[in-house]
Every structure is written in C-alpha cells, then in structure tokens.
C-alpha atoms as a PDB file:
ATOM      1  CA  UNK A   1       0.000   0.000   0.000  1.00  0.00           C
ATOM      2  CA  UNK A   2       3.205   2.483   0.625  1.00  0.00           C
ATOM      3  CA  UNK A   3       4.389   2.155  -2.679  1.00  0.00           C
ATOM      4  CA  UNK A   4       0.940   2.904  -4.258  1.00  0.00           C
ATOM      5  CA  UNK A   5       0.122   5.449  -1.883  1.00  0.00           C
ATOM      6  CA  UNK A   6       3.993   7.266  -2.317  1.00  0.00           C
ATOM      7  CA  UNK A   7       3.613   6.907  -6.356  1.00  0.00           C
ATOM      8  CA  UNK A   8       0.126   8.689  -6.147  1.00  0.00           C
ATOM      9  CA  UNK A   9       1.442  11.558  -3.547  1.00  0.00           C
ATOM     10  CA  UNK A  10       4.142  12.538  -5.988  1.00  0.00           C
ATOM     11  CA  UNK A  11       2.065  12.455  -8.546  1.00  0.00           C
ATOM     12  CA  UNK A  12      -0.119  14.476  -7.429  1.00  0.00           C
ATOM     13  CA  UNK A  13       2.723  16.848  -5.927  1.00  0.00           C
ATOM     14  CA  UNK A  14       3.947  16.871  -9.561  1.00  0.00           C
ATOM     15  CA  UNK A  15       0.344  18.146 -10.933  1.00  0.00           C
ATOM     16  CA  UNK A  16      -0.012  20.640  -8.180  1.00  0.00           C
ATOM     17  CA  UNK A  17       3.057  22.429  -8.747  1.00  0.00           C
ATOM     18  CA  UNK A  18       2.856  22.556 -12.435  1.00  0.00           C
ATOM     19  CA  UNK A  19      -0.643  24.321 -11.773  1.00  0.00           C
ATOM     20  CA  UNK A  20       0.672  26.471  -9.243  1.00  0.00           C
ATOM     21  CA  UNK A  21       3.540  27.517 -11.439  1.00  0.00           C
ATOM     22  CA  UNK A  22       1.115  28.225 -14.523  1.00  0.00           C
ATOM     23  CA  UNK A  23      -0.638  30.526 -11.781  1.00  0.00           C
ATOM     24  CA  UNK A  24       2.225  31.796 -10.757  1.00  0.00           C
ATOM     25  CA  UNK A  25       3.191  32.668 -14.909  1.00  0.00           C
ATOM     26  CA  UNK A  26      -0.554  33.969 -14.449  1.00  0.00           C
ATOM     27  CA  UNK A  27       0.222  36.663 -12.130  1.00  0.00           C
ATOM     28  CA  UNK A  28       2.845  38.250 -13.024  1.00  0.00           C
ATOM     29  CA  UNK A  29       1.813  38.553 -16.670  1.00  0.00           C
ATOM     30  CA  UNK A  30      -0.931  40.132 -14.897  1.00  0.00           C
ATOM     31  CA  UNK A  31       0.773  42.308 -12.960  1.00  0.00           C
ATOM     32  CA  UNK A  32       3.121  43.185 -15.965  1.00  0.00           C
ATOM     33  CA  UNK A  33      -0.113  44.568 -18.319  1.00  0.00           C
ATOM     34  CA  UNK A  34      -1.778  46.039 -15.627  1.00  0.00           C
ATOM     35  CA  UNK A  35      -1.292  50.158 -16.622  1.00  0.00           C
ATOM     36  CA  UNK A  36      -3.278  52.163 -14.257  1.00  0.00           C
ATOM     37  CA  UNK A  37      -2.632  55.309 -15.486  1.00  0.00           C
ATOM     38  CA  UNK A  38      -4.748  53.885 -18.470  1.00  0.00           C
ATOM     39  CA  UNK A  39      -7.836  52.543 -16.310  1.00  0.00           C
ATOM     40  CA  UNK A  40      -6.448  48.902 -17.005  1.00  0.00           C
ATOM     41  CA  UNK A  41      -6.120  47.026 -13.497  1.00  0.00           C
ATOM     42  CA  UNK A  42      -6.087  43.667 -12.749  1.00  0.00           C
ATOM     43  CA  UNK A  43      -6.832  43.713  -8.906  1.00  0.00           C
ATOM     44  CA  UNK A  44      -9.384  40.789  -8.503  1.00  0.00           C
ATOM     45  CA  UNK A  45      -7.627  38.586 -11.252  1.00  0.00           C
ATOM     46  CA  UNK A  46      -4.579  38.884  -8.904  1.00  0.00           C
ATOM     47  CA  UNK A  47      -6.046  38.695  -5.861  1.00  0.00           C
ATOM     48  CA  UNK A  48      -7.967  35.136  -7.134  1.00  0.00           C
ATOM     49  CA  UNK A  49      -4.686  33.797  -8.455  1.00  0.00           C
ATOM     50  CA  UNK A  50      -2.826  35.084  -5.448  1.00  0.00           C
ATOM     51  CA  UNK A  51      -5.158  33.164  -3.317  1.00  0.00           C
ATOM     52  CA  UNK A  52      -5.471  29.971  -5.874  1.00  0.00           C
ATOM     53  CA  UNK A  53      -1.177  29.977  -5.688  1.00  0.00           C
ATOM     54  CA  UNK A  54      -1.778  30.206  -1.648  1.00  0.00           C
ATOM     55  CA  UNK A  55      -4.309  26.933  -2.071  1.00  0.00           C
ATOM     56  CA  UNK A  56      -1.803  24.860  -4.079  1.00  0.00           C
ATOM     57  CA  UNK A  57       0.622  25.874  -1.426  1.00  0.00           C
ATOM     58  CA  UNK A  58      -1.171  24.521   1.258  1.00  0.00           C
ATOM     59  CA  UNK A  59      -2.476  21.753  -0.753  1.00  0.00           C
ATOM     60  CA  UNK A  60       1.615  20.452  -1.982  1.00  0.00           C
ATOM     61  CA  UNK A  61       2.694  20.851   1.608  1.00  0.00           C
ATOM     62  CA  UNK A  62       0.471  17.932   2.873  1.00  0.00           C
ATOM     63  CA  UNK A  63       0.884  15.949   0.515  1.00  0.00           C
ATOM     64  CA  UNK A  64       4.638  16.310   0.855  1.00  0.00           C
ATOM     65  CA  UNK A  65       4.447  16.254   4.634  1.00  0.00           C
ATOM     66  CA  UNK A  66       2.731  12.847   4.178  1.00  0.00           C
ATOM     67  CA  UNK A  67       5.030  11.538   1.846  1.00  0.00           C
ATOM     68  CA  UNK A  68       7.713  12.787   4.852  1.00  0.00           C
ATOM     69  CA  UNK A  69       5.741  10.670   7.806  1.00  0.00           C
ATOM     70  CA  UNK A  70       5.301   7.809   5.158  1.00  0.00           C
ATOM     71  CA  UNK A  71       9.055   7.281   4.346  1.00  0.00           C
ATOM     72  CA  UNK A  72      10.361   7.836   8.032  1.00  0.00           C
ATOM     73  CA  UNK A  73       8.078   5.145   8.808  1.00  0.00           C
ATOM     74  CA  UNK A  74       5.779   7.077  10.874  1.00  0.00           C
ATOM     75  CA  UNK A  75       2.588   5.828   8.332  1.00  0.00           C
ATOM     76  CA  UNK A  76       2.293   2.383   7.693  1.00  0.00           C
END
C-alpha cells in the first residue's frame, strides 16, 4: 500500500506544482499589463490567483508532509 500510496502523492505533488507555477506565470503577466494610469487594473484577477497559488501551497505541503511521515516510517 506504501508504494501505491507514495507513487500517487508525488504524482499528485507533480500536478499541483505545475498548476501552481502556470498561476504563478498567471500573475505576473498580470501584474506586468496592468497600466493604471490607463484605467487597465487587474486587482481581482490577482487577488484570485494570489489566493489559488496560496491553495496549491497549502495543498503540496500535505501531501509532501505525508510523503515525509510515510518514508520515516511514521505511516504504515
């Protein structure tokens, strides 16, 4: 069950952090067209992705934390 369980965690770390990068790519191209003196801001786009990055954040750190108890043997 580890071994399905570890290949599944990384996996799944893998995904997360290729979405979380793409957001991050997201927000600064964002933050890079934004011209205010123009009108054009891009507050609540950033904001969401901002809290979206924050999400995948949380979300990679338990999986890796898990993966951590798993291979110090703390999970069976």
């Amino acid at each position: 069950m580890n071994d399905n369980e570890i290949a599944e965690l990384t996996a799944e770390i893998e995904e997360l952090t290729a979405q979380r990068d793409a957001k991050r790519a997201l927000k600064k191209e964002l933050l890079f067209t934004e011209d205010l003196s123009n009108g054009i801001s891009h507050a609540q786009e950033i904001f969401e992705t901002q809290h979206e990055i924050l999400r995948l954040d949380t979300e990679i750190l338990l999986r890796s934390n898990r993966l951590k108890a798993i291979n110090s043997g703390w999970l069976t």
